[in-house]
C-alpha atoms as a PDB file:
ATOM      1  CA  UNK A   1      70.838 143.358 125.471  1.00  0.00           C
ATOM      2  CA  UNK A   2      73.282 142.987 122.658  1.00  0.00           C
ATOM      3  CA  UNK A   3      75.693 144.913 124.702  1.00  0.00           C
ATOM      4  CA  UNK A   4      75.920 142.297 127.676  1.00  0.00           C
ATOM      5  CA  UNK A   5      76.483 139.658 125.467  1.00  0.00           C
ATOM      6  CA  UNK A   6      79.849 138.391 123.358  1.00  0.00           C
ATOM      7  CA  UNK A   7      79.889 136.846 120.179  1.00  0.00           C
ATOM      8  CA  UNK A   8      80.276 133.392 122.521  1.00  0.00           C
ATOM      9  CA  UNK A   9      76.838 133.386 123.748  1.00  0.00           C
ATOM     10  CA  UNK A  10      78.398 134.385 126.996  1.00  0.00           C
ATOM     11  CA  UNK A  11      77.979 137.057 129.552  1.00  0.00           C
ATOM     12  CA  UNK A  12      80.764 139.801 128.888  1.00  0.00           C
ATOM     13  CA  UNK A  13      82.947 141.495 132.302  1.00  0.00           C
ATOM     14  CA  UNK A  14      84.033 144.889 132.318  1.00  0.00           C
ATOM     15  CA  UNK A  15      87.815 145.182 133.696  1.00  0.00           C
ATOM     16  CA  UNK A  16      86.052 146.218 136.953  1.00  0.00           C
ATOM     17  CA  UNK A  17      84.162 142.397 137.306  1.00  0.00           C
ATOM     18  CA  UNK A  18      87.408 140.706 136.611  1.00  0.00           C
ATOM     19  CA  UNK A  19      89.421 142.553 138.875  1.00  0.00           C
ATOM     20  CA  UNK A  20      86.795 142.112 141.642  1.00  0.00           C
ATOM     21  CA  UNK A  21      86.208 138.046 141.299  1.00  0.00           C
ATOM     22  CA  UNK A  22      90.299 137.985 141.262  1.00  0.00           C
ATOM     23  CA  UNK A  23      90.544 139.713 144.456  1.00  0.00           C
ATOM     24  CA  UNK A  24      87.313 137.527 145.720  1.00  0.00           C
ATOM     25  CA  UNK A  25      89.995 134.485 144.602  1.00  0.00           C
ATOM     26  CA  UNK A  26      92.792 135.967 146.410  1.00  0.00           C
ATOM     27  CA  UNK A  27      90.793 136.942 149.429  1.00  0.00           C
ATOM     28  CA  UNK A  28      89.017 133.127 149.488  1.00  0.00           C
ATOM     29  CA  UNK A  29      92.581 131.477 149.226  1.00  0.00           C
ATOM     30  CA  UNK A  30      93.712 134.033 151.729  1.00  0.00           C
ATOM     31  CA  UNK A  31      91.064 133.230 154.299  1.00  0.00           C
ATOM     32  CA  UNK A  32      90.722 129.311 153.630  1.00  0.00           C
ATOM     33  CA  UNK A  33      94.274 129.052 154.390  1.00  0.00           C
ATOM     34  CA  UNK A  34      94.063 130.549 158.043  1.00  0.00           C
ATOM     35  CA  UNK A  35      90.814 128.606 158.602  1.00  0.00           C
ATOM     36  CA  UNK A  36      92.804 125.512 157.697  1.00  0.00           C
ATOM     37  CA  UNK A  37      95.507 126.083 160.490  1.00  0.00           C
ATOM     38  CA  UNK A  38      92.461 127.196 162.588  1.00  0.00           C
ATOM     39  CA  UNK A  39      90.558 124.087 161.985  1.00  0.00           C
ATOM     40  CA  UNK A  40      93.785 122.168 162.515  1.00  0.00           C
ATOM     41  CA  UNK A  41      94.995 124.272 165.687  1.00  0.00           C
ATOM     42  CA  UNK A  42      91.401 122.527 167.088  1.00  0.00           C
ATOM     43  CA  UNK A  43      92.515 119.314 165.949  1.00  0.00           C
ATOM     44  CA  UNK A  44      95.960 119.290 167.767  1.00  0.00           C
ATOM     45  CA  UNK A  45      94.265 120.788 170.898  1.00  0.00           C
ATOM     46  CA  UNK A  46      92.628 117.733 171.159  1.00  0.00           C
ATOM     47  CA  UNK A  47      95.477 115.681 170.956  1.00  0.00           C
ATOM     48  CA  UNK A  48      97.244 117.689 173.914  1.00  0.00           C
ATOM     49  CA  UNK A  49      94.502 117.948 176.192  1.00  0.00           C
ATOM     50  CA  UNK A  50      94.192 114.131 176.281  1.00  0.00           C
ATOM     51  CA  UNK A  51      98.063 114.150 176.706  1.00  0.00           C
ATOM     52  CA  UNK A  52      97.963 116.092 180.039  1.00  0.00           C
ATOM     53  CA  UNK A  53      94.768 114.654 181.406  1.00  0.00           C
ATOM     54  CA  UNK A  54      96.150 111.453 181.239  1.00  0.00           C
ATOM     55  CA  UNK A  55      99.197 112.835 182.418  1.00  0.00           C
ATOM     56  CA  UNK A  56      97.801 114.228 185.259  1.00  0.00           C
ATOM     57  CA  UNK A  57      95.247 111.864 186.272  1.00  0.00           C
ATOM     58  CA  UNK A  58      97.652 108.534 186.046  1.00  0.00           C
ATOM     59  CA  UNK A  59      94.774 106.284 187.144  1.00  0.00           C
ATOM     60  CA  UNK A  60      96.032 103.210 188.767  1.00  0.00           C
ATOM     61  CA  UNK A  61      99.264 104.569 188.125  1.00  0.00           C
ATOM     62  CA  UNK A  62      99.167 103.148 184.323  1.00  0.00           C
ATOM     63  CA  UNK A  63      99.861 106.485 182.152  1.00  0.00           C
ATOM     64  CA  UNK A  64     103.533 105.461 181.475  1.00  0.00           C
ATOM     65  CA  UNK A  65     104.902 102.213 183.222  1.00  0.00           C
ATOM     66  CA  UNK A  66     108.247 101.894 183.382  1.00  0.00           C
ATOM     67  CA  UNK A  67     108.773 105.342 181.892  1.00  0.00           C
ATOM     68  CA  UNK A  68     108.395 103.695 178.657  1.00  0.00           C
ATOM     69  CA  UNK A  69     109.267 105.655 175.769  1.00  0.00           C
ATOM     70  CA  UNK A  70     108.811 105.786 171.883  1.00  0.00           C
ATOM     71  CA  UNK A  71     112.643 105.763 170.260  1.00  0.00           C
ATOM     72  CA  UNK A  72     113.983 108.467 170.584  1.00  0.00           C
ATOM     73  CA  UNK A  73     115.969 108.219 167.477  1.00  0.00           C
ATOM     74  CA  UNK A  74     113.165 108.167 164.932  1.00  0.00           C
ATOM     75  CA  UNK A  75     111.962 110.902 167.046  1.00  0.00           C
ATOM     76  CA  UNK A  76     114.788 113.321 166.243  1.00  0.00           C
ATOM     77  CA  UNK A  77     115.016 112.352 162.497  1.00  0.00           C
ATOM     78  CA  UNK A  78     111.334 112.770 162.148  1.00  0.00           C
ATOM     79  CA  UNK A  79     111.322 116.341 163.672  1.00  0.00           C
ATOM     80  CA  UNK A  80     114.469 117.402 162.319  1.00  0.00           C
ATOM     81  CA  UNK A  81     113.257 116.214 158.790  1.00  0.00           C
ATOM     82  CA  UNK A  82     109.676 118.455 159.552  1.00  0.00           C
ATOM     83  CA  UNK A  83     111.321 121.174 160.892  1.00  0.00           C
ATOM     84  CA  UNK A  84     113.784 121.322 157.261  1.00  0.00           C
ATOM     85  CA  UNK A  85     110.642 121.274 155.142  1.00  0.00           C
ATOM     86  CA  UNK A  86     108.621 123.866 157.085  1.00  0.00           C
ATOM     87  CA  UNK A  87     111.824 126.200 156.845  1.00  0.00           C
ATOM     88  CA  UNK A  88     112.807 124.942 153.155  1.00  0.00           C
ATOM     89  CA  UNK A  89     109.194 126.345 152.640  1.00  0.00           C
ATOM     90  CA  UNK A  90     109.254 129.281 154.492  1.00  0.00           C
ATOM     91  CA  UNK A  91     112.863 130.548 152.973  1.00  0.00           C
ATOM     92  CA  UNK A  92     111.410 129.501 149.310  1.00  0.00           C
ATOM     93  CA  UNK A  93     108.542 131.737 149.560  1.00  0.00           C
ATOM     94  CA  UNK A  94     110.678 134.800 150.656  1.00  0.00           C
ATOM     95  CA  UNK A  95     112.629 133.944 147.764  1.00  0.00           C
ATOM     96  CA  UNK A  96     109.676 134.391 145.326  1.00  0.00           C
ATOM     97  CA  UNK A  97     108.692 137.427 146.673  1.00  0.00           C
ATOM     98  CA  UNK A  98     112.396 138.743 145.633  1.00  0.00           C
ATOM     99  CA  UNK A  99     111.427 137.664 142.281  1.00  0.00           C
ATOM    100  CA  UNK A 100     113.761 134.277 141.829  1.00  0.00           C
ATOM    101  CA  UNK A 101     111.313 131.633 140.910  1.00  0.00           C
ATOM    102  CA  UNK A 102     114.351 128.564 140.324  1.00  0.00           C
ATOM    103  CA  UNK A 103     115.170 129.163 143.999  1.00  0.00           C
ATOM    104  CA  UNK A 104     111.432 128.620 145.561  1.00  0.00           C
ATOM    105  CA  UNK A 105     111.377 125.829 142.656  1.00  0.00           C
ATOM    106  CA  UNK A 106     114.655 124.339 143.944  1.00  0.00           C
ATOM    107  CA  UNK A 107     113.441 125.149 148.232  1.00  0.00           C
ATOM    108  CA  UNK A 108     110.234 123.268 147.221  1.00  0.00           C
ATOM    109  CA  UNK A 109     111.431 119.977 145.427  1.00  0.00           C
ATOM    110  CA  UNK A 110     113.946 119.921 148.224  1.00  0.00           C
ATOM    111  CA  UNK A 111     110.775 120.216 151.134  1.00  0.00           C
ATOM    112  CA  UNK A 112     109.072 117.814 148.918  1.00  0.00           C
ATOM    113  CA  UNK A 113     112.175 114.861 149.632  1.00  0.00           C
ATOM    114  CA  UNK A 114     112.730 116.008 153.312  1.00  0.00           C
ATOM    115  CA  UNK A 115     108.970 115.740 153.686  1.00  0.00           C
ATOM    116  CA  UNK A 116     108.538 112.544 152.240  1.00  0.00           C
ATOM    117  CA  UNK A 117     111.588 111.411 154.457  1.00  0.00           C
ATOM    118  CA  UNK A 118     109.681 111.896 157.621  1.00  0.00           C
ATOM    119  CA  UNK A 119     106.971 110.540 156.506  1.00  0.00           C
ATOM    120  CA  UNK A 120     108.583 106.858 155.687  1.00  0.00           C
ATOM    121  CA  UNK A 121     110.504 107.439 158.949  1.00  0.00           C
ATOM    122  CA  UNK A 122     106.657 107.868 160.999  1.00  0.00           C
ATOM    123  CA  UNK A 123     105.579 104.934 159.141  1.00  0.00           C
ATOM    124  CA  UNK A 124     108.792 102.688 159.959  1.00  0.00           C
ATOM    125  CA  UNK A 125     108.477 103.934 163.688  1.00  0.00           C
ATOM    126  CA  UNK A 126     105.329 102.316 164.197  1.00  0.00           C
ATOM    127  CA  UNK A 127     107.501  99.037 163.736  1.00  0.00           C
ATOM    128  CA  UNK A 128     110.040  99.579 166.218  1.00  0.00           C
ATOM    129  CA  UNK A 129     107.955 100.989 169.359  1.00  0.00           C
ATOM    130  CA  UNK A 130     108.642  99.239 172.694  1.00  0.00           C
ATOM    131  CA  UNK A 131     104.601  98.820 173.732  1.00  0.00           C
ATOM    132  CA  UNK A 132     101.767  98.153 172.314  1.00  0.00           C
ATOM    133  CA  UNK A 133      98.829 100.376 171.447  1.00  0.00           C
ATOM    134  CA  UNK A 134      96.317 101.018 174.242  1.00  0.00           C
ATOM    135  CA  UNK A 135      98.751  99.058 176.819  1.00  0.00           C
ATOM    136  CA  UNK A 136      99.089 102.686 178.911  1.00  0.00           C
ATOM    137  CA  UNK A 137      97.640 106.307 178.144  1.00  0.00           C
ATOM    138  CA  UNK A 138     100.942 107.155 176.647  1.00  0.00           C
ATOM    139  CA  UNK A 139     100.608 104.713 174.191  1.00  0.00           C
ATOM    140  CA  UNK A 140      97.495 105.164 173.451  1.00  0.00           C
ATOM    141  CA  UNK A 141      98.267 109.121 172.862  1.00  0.00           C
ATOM    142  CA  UNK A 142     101.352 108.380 171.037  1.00  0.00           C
ATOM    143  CA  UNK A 143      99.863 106.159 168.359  1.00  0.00           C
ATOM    144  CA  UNK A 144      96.841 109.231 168.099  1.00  0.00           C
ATOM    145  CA  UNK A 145     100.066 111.159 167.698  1.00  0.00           C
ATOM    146  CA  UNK A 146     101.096 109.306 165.155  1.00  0.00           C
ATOM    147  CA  UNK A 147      98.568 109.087 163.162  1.00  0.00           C
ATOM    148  CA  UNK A 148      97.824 112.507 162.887  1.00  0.00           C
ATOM    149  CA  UNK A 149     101.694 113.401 162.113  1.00  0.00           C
ATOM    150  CA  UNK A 150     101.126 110.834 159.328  1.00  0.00           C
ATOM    151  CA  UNK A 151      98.500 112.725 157.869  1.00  0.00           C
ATOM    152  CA  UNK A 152      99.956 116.118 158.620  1.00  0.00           C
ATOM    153  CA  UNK A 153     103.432 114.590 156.546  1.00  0.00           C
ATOM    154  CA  UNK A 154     101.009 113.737 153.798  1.00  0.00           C
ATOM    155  CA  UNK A 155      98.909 117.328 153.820  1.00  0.00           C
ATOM    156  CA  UNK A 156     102.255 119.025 154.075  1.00  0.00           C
ATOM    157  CA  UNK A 157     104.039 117.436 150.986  1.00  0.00           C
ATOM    158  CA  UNK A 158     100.972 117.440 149.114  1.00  0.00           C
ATOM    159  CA  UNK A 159     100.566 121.214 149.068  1.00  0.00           C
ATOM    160  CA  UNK A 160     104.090 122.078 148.694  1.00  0.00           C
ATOM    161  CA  UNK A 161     104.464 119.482 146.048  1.00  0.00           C
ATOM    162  CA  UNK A 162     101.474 120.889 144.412  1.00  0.00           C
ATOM    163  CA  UNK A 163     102.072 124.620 144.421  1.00  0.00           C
ATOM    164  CA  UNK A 164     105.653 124.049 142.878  1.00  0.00           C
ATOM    165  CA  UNK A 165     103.963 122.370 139.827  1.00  0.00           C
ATOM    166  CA  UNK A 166     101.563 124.612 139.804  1.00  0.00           C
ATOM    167  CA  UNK A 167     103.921 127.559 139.308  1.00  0.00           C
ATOM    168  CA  UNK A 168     106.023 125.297 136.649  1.00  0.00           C
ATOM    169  CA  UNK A 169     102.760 124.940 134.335  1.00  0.00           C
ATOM    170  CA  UNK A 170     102.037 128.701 134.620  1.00  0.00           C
ATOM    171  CA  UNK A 171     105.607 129.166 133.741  1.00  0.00           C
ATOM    172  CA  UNK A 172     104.936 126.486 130.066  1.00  0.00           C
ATOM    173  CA  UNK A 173     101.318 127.880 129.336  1.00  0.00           C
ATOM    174  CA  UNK A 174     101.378 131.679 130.225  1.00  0.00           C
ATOM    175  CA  UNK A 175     103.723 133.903 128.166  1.00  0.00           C
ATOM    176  CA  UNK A 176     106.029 136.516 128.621  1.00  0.00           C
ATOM    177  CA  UNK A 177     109.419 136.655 130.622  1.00  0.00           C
ATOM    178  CA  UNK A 178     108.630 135.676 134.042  1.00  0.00           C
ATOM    179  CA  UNK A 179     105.204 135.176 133.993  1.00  0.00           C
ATOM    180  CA  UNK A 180     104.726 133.763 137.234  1.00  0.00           C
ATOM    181  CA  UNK A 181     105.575 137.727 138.604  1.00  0.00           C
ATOM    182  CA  UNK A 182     102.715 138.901 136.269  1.00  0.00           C
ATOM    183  CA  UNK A 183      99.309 140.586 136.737  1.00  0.00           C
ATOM    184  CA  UNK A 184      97.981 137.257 134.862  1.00  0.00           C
ATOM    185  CA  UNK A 185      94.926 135.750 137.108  1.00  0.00           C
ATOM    186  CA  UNK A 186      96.651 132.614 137.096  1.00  0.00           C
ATOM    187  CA  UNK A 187     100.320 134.145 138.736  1.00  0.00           C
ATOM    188  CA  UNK A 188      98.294 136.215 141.162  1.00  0.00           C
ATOM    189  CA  UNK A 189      96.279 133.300 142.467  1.00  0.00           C
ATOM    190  CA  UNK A 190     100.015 131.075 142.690  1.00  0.00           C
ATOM    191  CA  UNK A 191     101.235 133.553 144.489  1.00  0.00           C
ATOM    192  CA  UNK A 192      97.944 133.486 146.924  1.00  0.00           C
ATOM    193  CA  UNK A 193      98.310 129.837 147.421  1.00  0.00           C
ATOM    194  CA  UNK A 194     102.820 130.074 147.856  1.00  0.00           C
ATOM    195  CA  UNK A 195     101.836 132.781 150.870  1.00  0.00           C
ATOM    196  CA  UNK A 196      98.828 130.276 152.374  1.00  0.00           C
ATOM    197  CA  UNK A 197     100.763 126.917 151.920  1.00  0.00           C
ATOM    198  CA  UNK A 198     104.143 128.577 153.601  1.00  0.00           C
ATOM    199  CA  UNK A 199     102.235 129.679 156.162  1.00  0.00           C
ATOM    200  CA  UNK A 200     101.117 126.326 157.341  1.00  0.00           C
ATOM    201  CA  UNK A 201     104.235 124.353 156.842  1.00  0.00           C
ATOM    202  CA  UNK A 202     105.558 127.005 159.259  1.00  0.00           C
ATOM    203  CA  UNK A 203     102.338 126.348 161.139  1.00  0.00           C
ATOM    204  CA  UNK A 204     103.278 122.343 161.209  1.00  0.00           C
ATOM    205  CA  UNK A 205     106.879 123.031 162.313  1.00  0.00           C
ATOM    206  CA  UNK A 206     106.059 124.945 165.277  1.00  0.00           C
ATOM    207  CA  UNK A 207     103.385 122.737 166.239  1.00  0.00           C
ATOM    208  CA  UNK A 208     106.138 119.724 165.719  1.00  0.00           C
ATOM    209  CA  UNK A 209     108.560 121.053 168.089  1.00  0.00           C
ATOM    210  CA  UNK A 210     105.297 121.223 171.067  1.00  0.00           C
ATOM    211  CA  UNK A 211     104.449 117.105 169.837  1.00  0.00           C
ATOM    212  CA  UNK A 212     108.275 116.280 169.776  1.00  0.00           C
ATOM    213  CA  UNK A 213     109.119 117.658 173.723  1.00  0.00           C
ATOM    214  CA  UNK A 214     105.517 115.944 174.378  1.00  0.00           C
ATOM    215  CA  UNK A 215     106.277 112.675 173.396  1.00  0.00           C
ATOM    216  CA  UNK A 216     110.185 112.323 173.092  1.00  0.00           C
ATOM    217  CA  UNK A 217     111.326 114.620 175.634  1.00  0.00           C
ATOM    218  CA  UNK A 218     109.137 115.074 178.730  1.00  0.00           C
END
């Protein structure tokens, strides 16, 4: 009995424990992360579907009078803006994996401004759009569209914004030369959550070019 217990009053772990709840960490933030663009993936599917069947059904020939269009404009910037953050993302994680922390550090902060560009520009849209909601299906879709890019924008910056910081504090609080690279629990599960997070900005940017030829294009 003595053996199983420290001098904290605590249950002691063999190396073997440790190392297995680590990987069950890595595995869970591994896993989550795919679930999340799964769950999301769903989400989006939604959105199209009701694009195309109101596309295609055009009842009483109100899906898009007058060919009306959201502006075009705000369209690009937001996209182009989305599509610099999911690659400032992207390029900053293959970065850290070649072991040069200051250059995910400087991708991030960078996908963090460019993020938070596009999502002022969404917002500011909403003020500029030449219909009103619900006065045709494409309306209707595009302010659903919106929305949801509003709260993808927000999701997106989070996370990135969050990771970065996360790897700065490891960098104050754990010692050593580079300890973000290390074998410490905390580095390993950063570098878990860098992989999952770039992942889905990717995820966001290719699903932003579909929603961009959708609404601004087609």
């Amino acid at each position: 009995m003595s053996n199983s217990v420290i001098q904290s009053g605590e249950p002691s772990q063999s190396p073997e424990e440790r190392e297995y709840e680590m990987r069950a960490l890595i595995s869970s933030i591994w896993t989550g992360g795919r679930l999340f663009i799964g769950i999301y993936t769903f989400m989006l599917a939604s959105l199209v579907f009701s694009y195309f069947y109101l596309r295609s059904s055009n009842n009483g020939l109100l899906w898009r009078p007058d060919h009306v269009t959201a502006p075009r404009g705000f369209g690009f910037l937001i996209f182009g803006f989305s599509l610099v953050t999911g690659i400032l993302a992207y390029v900053g994680r293959k970065r850290l994996v070649k072991g040069s922390f200051t250059d995910f550090s400087v991708a991030a902060w960078a996908g963090v401004g460019t993020g938070l560009i596009a999502l002022l520009l969404q917002i500011v849209e909403f003020s500029h759009l030449p219909f009103f909601p619900g006065s045709s299906g494409y309306a209707s879709t595009f302010i659903g569209f919106g929305v949801m890019n509003i709260m993808s924008l927000v999701i997106s910056v989070y996370w990135l914004e969050t990771t970065v910081a996360r790897g700065m504090r490891i960098r104050k609080e754990v010692a050593g030369d580079n300890p973000e690279f290390s074998s410490h629990p905390r580095a390993r599960a950063f570098r878990a959550d860098v992989a999952a997070m770039s992942y889905f900005q990717v995820f966001l940017a290719l699903a932003g070019a579909l929603l961009f030829a959708m609404f601004y294009l087609m």
